[in-house]
C-alpha atoms as a PDB file:
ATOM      1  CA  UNK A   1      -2.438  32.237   0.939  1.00  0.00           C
ATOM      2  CA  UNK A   2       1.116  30.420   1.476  1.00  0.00           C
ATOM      3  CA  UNK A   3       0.099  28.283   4.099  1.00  0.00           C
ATOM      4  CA  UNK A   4      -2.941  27.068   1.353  1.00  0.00           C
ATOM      5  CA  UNK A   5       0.294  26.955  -1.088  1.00  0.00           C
ATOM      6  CA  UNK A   6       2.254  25.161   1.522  1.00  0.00           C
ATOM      7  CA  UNK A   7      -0.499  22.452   1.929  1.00  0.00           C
ATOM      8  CA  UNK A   8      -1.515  22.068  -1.407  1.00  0.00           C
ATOM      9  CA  UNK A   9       2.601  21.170  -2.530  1.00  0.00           C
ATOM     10  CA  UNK A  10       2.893  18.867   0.575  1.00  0.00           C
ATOM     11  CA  UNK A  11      -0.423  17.173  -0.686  1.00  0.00           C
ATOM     12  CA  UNK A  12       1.042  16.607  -4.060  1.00  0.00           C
ATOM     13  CA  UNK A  13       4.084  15.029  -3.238  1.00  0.00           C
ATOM     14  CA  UNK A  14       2.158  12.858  -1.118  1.00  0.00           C
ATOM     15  CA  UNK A  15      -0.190  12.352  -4.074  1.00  0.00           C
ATOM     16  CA  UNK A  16       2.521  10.982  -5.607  1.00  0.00           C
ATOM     17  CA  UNK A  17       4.316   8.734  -3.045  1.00  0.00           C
ATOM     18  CA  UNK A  18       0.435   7.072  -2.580  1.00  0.00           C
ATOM     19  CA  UNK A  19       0.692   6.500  -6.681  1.00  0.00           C
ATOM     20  CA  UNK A  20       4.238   4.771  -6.422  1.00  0.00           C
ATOM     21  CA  UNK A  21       2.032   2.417  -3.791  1.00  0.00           C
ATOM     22  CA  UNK A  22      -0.816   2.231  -5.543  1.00  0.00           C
ATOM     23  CA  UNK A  23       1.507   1.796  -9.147  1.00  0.00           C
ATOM     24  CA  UNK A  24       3.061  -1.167  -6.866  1.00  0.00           C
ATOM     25  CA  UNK A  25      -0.298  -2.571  -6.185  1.00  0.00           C
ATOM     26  CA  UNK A  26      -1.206  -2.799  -9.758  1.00  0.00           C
ATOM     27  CA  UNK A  27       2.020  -4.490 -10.981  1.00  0.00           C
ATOM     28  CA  UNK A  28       1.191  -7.130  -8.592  1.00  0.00           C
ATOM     29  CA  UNK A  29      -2.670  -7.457  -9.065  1.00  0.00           C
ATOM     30  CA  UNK A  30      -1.723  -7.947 -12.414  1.00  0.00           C
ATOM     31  CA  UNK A  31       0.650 -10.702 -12.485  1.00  0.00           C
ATOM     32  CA  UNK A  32       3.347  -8.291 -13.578  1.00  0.00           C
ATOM     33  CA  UNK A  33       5.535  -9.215 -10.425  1.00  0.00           C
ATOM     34  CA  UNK A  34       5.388 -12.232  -8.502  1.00  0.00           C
ATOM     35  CA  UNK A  35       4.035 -12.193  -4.614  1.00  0.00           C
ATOM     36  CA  UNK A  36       8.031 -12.423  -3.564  1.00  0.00           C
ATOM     37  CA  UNK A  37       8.796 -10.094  -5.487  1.00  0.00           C
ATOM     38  CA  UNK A  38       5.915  -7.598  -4.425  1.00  0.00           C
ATOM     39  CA  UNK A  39       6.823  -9.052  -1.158  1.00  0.00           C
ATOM     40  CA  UNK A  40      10.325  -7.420  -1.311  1.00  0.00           C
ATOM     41  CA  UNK A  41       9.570  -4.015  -3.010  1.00  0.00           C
ATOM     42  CA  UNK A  42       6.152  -3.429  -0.456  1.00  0.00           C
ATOM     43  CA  UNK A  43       8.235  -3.780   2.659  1.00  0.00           C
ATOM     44  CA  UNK A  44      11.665  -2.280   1.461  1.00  0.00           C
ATOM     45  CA  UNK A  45       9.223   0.667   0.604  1.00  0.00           C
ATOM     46  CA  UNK A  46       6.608   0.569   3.729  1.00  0.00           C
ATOM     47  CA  UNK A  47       9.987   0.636   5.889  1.00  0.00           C
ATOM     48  CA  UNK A  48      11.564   3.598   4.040  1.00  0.00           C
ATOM     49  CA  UNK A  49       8.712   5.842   4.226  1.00  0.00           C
ATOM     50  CA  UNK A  50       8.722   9.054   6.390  1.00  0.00           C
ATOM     51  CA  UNK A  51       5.600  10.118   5.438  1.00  0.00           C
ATOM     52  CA  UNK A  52       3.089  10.995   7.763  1.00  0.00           C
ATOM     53  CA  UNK A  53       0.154   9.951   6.156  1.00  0.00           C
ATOM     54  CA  UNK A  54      -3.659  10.501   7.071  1.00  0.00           C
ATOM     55  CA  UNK A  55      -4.860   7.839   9.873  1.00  0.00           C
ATOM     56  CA  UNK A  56      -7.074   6.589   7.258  1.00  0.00           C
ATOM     57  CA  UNK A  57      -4.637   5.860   4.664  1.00  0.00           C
ATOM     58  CA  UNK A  58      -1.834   4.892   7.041  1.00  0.00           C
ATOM     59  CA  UNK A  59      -4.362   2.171   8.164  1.00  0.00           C
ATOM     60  CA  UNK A  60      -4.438   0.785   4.600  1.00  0.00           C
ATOM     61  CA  UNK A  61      -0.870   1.017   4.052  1.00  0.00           C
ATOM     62  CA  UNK A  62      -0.234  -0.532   7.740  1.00  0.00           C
ATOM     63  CA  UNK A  63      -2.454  -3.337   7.609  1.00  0.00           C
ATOM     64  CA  UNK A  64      -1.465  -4.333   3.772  1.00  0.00           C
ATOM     65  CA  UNK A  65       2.178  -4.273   5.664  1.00  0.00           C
ATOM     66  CA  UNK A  66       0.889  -6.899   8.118  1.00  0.00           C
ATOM     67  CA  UNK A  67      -0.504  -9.194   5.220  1.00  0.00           C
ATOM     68  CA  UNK A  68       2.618  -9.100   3.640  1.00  0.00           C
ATOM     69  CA  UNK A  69       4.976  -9.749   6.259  1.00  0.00           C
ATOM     70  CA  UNK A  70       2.393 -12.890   6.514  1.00  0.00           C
ATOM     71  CA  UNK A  71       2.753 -13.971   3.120  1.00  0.00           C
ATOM     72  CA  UNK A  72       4.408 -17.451   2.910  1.00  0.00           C
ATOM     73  CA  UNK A  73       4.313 -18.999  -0.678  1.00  0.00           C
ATOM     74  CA  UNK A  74       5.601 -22.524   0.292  1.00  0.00           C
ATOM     75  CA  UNK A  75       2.704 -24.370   1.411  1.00  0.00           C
ATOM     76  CA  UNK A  76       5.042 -27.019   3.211  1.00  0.00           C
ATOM     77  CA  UNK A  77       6.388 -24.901   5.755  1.00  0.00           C
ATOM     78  CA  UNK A  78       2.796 -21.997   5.623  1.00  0.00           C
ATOM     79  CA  UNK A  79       0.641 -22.170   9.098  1.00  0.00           C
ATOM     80  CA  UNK A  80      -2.629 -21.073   9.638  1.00  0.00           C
ATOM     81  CA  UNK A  81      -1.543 -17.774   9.780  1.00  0.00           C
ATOM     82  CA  UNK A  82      -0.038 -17.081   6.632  1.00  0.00           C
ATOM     83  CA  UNK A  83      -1.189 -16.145   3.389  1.00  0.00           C
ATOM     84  CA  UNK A  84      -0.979 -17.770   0.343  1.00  0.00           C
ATOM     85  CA  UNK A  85       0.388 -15.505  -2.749  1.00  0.00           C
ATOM     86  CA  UNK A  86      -3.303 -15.600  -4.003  1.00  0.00           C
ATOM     87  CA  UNK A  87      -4.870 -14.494  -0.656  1.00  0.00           C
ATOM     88  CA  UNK A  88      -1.948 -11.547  -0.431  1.00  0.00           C
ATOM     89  CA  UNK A  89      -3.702 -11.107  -4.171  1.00  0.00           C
ATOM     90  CA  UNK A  90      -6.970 -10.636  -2.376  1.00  0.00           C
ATOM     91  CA  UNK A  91      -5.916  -8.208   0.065  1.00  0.00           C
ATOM     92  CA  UNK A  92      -3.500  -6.375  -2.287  1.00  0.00           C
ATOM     93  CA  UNK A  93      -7.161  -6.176  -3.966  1.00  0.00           C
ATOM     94  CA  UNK A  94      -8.900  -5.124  -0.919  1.00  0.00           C
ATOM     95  CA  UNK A  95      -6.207  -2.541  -0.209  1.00  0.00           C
ATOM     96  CA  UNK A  96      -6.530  -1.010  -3.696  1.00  0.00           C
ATOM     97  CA  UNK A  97      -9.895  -0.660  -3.605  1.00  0.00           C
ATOM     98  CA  UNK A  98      -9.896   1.487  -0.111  1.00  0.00           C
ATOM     99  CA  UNK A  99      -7.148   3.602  -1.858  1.00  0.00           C
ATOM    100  CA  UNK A 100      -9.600   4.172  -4.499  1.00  0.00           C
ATOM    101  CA  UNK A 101     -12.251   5.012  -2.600  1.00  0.00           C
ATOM    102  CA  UNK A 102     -10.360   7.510  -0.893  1.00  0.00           C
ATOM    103  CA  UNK A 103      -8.290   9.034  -3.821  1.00  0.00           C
ATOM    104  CA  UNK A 104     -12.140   9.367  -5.532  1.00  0.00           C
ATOM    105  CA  UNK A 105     -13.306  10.903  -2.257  1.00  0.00           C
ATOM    106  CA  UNK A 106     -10.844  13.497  -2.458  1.00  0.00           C
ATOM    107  CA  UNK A 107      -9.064  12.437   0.687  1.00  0.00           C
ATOM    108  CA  UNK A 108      -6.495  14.630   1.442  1.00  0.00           C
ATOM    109  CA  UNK A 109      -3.025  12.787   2.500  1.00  0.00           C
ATOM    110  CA  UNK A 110      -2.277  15.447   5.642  1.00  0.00           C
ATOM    111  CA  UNK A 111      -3.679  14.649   8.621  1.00  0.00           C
END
């Protein structure tokens, strides 16, 4: 019965660190903040984490990480390889969805 207490409180606070993402994710898909902005506060908070998340959801979080570190709103110095502040907005999109999915799934956060 504790251990089932244990993992139950560990999944909760990791409930809510995925909400402060998925919170983040929202501001942004809404035009709330701008792509730098969302740019600043996703990796400042990507790099701070110590939580070890499911492989499933780490992949979200990780690859979203990887589009933003990409994102380059000046189109006169953006290559091929970076993204525009409306193709972050796509995966930001993409990323939320999969969250979704998961949360509605019942995906536990503990690997």
């Amino acid at each position: 019965m504790m251990i089932d207490q244990q993992y139950n409180g560990i999944n909760m606070i990791k409930g809510e660190k995925l909400e402060g993402y998925r919170l983040l994710l929202r501001r942004f898909l809404s035009g709330e903040i701008t792509g730098h902005e969302f740019e600043r506060l996703y990796l400042d908070k990507f790099k701070s984490e110590d939580t070890i998340w499911s492989s499933e959801i780490y992949e979200i979080l990780n690859e979203l990480f990887h589009d933003v570190d990409a994102f380059c709103d000046d189109p006169a110095i953006r290559n091929a390889d970076d993204l525009s502040e409306s193709q972050l907005r796509q995966r930001a999109k993409i990323a939320d969805e999969e969250l979704e999915v998961l949360s509605m799934r019942g995906q536990s956060y503990i690997e």
